[in-house]
Protein backbone atom coordinates (compact mmCIF):
# COMPACT_ATOMS: atom_id res chain seq x y z
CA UNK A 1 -32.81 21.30 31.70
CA UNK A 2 -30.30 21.72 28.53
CA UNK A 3 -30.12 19.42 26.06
CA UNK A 4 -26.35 18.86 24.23
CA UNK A 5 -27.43 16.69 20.69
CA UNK A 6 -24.05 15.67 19.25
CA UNK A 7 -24.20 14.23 15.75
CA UNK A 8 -21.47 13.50 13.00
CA UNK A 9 -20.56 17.09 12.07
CA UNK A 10 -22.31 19.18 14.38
CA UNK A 11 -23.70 19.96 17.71
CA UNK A 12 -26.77 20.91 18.74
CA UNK A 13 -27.56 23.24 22.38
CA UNK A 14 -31.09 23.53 23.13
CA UNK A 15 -33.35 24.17 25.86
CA UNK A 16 -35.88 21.47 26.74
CA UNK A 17 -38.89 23.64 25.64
CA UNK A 18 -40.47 25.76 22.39
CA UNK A 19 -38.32 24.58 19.53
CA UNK A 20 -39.07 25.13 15.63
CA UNK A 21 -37.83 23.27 12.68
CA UNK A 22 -35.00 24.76 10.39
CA UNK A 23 -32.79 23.26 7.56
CA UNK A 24 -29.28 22.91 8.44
CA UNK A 25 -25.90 21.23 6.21
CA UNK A 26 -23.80 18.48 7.26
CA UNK A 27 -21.10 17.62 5.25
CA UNK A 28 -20.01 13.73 5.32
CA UNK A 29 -16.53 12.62 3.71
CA UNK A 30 -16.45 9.58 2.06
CA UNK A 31 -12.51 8.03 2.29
CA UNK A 32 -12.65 4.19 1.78
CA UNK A 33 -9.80 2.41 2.68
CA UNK A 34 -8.38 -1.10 0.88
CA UNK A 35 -11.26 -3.40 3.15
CA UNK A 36 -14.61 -0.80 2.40
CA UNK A 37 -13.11 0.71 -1.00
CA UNK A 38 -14.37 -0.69 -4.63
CA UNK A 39 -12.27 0.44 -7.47
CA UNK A 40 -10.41 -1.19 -9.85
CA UNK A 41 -8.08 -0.95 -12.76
CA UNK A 42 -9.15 -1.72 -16.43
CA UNK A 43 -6.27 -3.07 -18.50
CA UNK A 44 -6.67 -2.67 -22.28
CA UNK A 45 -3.50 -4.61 -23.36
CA UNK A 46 -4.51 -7.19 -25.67
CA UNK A 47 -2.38 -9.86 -22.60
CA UNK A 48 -4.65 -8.04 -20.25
CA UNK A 49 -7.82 -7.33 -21.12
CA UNK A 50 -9.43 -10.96 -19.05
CA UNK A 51 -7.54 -9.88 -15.66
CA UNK A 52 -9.10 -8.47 -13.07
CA UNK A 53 -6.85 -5.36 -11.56
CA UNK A 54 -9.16 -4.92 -8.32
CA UNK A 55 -6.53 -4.56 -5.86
CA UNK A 56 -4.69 -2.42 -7.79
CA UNK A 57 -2.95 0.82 -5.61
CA UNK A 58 -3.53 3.34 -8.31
CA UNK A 59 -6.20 4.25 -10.28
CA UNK A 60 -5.23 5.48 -13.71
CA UNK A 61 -6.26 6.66 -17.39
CA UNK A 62 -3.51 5.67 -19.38
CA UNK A 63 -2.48 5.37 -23.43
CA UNK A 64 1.05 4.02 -23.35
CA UNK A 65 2.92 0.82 -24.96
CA UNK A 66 3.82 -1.81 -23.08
CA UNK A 67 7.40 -3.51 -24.21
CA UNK A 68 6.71 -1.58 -27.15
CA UNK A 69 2.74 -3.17 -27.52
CA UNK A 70 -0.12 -0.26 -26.94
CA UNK A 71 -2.67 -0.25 -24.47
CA UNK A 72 -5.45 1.84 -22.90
CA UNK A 73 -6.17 2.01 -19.06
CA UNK A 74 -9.42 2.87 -17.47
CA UNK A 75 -10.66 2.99 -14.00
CA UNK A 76 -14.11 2.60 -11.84
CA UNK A 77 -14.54 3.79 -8.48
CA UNK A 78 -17.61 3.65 -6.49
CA UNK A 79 -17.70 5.66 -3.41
CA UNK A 80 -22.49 4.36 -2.76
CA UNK A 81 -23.16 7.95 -1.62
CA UNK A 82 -26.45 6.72 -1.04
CA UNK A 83 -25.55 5.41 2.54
CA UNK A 84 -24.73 8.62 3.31
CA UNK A 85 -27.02 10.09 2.76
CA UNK A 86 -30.25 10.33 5.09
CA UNK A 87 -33.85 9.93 4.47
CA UNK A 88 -35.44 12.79 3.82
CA UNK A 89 -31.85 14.67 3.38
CA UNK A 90 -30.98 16.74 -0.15
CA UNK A 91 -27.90 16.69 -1.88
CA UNK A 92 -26.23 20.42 -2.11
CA UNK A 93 -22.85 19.24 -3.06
CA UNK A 94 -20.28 16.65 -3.62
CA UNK A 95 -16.84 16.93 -4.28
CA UNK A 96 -14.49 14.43 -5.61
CA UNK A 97 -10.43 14.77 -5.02
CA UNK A 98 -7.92 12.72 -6.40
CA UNK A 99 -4.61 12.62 -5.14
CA UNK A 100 -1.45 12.29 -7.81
CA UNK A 101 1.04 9.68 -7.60
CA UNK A 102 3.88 11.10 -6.19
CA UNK A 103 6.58 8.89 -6.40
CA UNK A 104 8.16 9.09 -10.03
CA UNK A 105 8.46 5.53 -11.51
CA UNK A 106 5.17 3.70 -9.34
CA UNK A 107 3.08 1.54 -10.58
CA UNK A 108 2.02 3.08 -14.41
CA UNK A 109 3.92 6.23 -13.52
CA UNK A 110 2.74 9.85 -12.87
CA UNK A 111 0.81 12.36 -14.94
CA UNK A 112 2.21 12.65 -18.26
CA UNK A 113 1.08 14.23 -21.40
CA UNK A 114 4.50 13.43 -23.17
CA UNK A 115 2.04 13.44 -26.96
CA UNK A 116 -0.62 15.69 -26.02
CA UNK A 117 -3.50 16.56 -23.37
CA UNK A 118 -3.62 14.31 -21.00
CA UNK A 119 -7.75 15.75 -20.08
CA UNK A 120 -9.56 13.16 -18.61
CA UNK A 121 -13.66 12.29 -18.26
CA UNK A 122 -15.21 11.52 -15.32
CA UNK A 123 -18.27 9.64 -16.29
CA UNK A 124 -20.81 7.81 -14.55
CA UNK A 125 -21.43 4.43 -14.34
CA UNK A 126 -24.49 3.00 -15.45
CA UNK A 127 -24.73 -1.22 -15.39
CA UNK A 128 -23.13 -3.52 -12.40
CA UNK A 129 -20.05 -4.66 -11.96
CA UNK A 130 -17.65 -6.23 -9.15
CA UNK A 131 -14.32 -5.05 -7.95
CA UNK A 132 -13.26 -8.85 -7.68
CA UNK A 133 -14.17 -9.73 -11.47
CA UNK A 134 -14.39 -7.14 -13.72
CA UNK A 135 -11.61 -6.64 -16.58
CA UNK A 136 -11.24 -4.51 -19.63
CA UNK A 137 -12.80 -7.13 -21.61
CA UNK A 138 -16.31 -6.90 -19.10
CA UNK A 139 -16.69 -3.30 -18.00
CA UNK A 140 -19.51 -1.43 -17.23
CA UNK A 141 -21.30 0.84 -19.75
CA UNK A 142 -21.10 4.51 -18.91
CA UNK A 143 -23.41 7.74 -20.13
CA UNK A 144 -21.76 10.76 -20.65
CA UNK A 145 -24.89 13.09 -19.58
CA UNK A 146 -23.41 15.45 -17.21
CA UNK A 147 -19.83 14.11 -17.27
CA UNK A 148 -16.97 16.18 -15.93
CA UNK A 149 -13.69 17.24 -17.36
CA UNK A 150 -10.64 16.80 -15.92
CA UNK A 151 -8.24 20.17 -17.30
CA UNK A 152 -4.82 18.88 -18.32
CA UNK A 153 -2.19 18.25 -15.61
CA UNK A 154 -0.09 21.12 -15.00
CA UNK A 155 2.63 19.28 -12.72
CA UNK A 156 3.01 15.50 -12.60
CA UNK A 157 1.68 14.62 -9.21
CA UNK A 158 -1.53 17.41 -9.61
CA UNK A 159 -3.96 16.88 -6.85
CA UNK A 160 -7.45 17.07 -8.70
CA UNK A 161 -10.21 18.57 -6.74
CA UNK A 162 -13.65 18.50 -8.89
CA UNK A 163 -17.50 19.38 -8.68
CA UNK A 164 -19.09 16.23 -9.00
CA UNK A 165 -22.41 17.39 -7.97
CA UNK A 166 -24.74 16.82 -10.99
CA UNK A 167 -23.03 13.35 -11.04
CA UNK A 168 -24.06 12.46 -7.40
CA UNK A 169 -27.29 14.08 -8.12
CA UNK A 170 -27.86 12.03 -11.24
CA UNK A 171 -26.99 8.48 -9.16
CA UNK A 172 -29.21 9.86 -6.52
CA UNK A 173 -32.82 10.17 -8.58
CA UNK A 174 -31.54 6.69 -11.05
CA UNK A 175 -30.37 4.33 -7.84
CA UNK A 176 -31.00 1.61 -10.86
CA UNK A 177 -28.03 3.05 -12.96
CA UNK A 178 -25.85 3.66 -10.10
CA UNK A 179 -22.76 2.44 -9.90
CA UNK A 180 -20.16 4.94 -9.28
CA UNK A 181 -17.34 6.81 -11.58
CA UNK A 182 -15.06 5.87 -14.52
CA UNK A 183 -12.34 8.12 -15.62
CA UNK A 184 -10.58 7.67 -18.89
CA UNK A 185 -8.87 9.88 -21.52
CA UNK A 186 -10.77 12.38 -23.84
CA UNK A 187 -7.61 11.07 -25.89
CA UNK A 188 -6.97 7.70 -26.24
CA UNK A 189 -3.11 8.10 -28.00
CA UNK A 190 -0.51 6.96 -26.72
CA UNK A 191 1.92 8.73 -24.95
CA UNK A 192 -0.24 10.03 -22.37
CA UNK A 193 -1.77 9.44 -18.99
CA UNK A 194 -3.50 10.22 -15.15
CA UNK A 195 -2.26 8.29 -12.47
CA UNK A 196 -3.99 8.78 -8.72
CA UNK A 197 -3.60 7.12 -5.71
CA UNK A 198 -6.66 4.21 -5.27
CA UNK A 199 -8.39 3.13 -1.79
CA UNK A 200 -5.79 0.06 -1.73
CA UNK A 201 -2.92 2.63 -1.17
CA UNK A 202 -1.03 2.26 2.22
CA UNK A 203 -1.36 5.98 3.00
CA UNK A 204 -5.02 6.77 4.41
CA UNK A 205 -4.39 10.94 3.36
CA UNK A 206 -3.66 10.06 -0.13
CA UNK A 207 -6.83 7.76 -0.64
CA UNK A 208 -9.82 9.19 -2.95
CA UNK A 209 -12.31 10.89 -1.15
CA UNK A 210 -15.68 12.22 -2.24
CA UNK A 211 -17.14 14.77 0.60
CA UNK A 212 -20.91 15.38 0.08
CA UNK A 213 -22.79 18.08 1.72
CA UNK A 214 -26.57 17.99 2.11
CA UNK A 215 -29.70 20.18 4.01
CA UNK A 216 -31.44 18.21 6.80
CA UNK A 217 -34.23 18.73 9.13
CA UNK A 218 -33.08 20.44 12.34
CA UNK A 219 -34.22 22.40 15.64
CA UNK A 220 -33.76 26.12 16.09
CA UNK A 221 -34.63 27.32 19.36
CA UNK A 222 -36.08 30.42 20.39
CA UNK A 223 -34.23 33.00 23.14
CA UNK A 224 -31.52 30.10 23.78
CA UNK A 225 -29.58 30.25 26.60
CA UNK A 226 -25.47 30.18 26.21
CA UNK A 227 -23.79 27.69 27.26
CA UNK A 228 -19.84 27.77 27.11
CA UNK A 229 -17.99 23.89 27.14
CA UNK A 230 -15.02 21.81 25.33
CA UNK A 231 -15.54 18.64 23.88
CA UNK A 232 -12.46 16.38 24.03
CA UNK A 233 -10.45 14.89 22.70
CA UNK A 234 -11.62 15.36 19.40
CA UNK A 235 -12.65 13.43 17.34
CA UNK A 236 -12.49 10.44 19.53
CA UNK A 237 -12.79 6.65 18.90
CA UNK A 238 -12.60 5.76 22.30
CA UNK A 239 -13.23 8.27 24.93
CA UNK A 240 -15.23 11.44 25.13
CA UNK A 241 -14.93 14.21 27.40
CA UNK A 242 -17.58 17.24 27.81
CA UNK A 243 -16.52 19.81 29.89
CA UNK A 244 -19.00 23.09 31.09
CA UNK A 245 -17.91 26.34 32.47
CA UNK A 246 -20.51 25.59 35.01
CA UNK A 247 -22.78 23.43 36.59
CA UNK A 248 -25.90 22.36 34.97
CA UNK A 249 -28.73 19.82 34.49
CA UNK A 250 -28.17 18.84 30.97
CA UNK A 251 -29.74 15.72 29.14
CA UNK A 252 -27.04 14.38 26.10
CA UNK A 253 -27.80 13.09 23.16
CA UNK A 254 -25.33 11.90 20.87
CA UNK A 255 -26.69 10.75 16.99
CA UNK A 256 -25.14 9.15 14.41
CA UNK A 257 -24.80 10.30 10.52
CA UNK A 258 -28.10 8.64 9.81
CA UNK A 259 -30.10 10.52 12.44
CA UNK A 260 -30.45 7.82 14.34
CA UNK A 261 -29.61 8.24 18.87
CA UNK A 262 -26.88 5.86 19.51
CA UNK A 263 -26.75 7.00 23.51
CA UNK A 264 -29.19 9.84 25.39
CA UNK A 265 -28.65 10.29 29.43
CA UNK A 266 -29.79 12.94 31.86
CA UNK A 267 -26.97 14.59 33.83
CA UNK A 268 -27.97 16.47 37.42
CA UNK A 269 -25.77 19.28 38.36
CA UNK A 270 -22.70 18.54 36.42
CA UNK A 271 -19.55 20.19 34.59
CA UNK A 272 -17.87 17.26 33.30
CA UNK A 273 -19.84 14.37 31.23
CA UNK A 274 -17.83 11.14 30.74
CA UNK A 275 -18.48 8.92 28.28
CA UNK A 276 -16.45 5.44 27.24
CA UNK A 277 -19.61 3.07 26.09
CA UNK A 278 -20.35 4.52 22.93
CA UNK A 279 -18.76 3.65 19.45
CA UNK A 280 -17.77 6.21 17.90
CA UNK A 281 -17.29 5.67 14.42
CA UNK A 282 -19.83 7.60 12.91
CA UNK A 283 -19.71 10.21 15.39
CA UNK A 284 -17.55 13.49 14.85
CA UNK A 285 -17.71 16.95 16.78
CA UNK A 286 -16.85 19.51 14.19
CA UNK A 287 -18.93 22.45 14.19
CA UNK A 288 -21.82 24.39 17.01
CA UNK A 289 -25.37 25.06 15.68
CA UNK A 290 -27.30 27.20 18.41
């Protein structure tokens, strides 16, 4: 009998028999939307600095005057990598991408760096705080050990995609001083500024994302034996389709991002597998491992 393991990003095709254990990567990406996201905006205006932006649909480091007043803008995101990330799993890279406001005029505005460099730091967060409350006046501390720079805009919508790895790492081994991202200015002056889309944004494709990639305990198996099918649609949220070139006794087992089986059944002479019980929101065909 052949056994078909699907998990998040990959499947697995093994024979039921002599199997060794290898390291393999899966790659998760992390895209909250406005329900599961926590960011929020940190507004330095002296009018401002006791309101809580945490709904706000950007997510901005800003030095600009407002009706001719100056103020600084901040902004914390916290994507919790740490449910992602499975026991026993290790971290071998994340990736943070920010997408520019493109729509001249929104909210703060777009890039600018009308005075001077508009470089940013991405720093991590090191002491609580709440999407719902915090403000300017309460935000969290930050440590700038292994921060990351942010070059200066070159357009005014840039898409910024950056190697937060050390940062991830660095939340990873201190889960005590975890609590996500800040950027801000390496310049504080007015006129300048970064403007991205936040997880509150309408558009789902233009939402932060932070895709980490890590090595995990696997099965290799020795002399496998090839076996040609289509998995559809994919992904899925609903329905899922497995279709062989031939007939065969296969046993399925489809796991979730956590390594844990969600659904395992034994198939007798079969070429097409039809599944509609399962949820399927952690579960993603992507790539074959064989």
């Amino acid at each position: 009998m052949k056994t078909i393991s699907l998990t998040l990003f990959s499947i697995l095709i093994a024979l039921m028999g002599y199997t060794q254990n290898v390291n393999y990567d899966t790659c998760v990406t992390i895209k909250p939307d406005w329900e599961s996201g926590v960011d929020a905006v940190l507004h330095g205006l002296a009018s401002e600095v006791n309101v809580n932006y945490g709904t706000q649909p950007q997510f901005a480091a800003d030095a600009w005057t407002f009706m001719g007043t100056p103020g600084v803008v901040r902004s914390v995101i916290d994507f919790q990598p740490q449910l992602y990330l499975p026991a026993g799993a290790q971290l071998t890279s994340a990736t943070l991408r920010l997408y520019g406001i493109t729509v001249s005029g929104y909210g703060f505005g777009q890039h600018s760096s009308l005075s001077g460099s508009n470089a940013c730091w991405i720093e991590r967060v090191v002491s609580p705080w709440y999407e719902s409350t915090v403000t300017w006046a309460t935000q969290p501390q930050t440590t700038t050990l292994n921060r990351v720079s942010l070059a200066q805009s070159t357009s005014n919508s840039q898409v910024y995609t950056v190697n937060v790895t050390q940062l991830v790492l660095d939340m990873l081994q201190n889960p005590q001083n975890n609590y996500g991202f800040m950027i801000k200015l390496k310049n504080e002056q007015y006129y300048r500024r970064m403007n991205f889309y936040s997880s509150d944004y309408a558009i789902d494709s233009l939402r932060p994302e932070l895709e980490i990639c890590f090595m995990r305990r696997g099965t290799s198996i020795q002399n496998p034996i090839a076996i040609s099918f289509n998995v559809f649609p994919n992904p899925t949220s609903e329905n899922l389709n497995i279709q062989l070139s031939q007939q065969e006794d296969i046993q399925l087992e489809l796991v979730n991002v956590l390594g844990k089986t969600v659904f395992q059944h034994n198939y007798k002479a079969t070429s097409l597998i039809q599944i509609s019980t399962v949820d399927f929101r952690l579960i993603l065909a992507r790539e074959f491992i064989s």
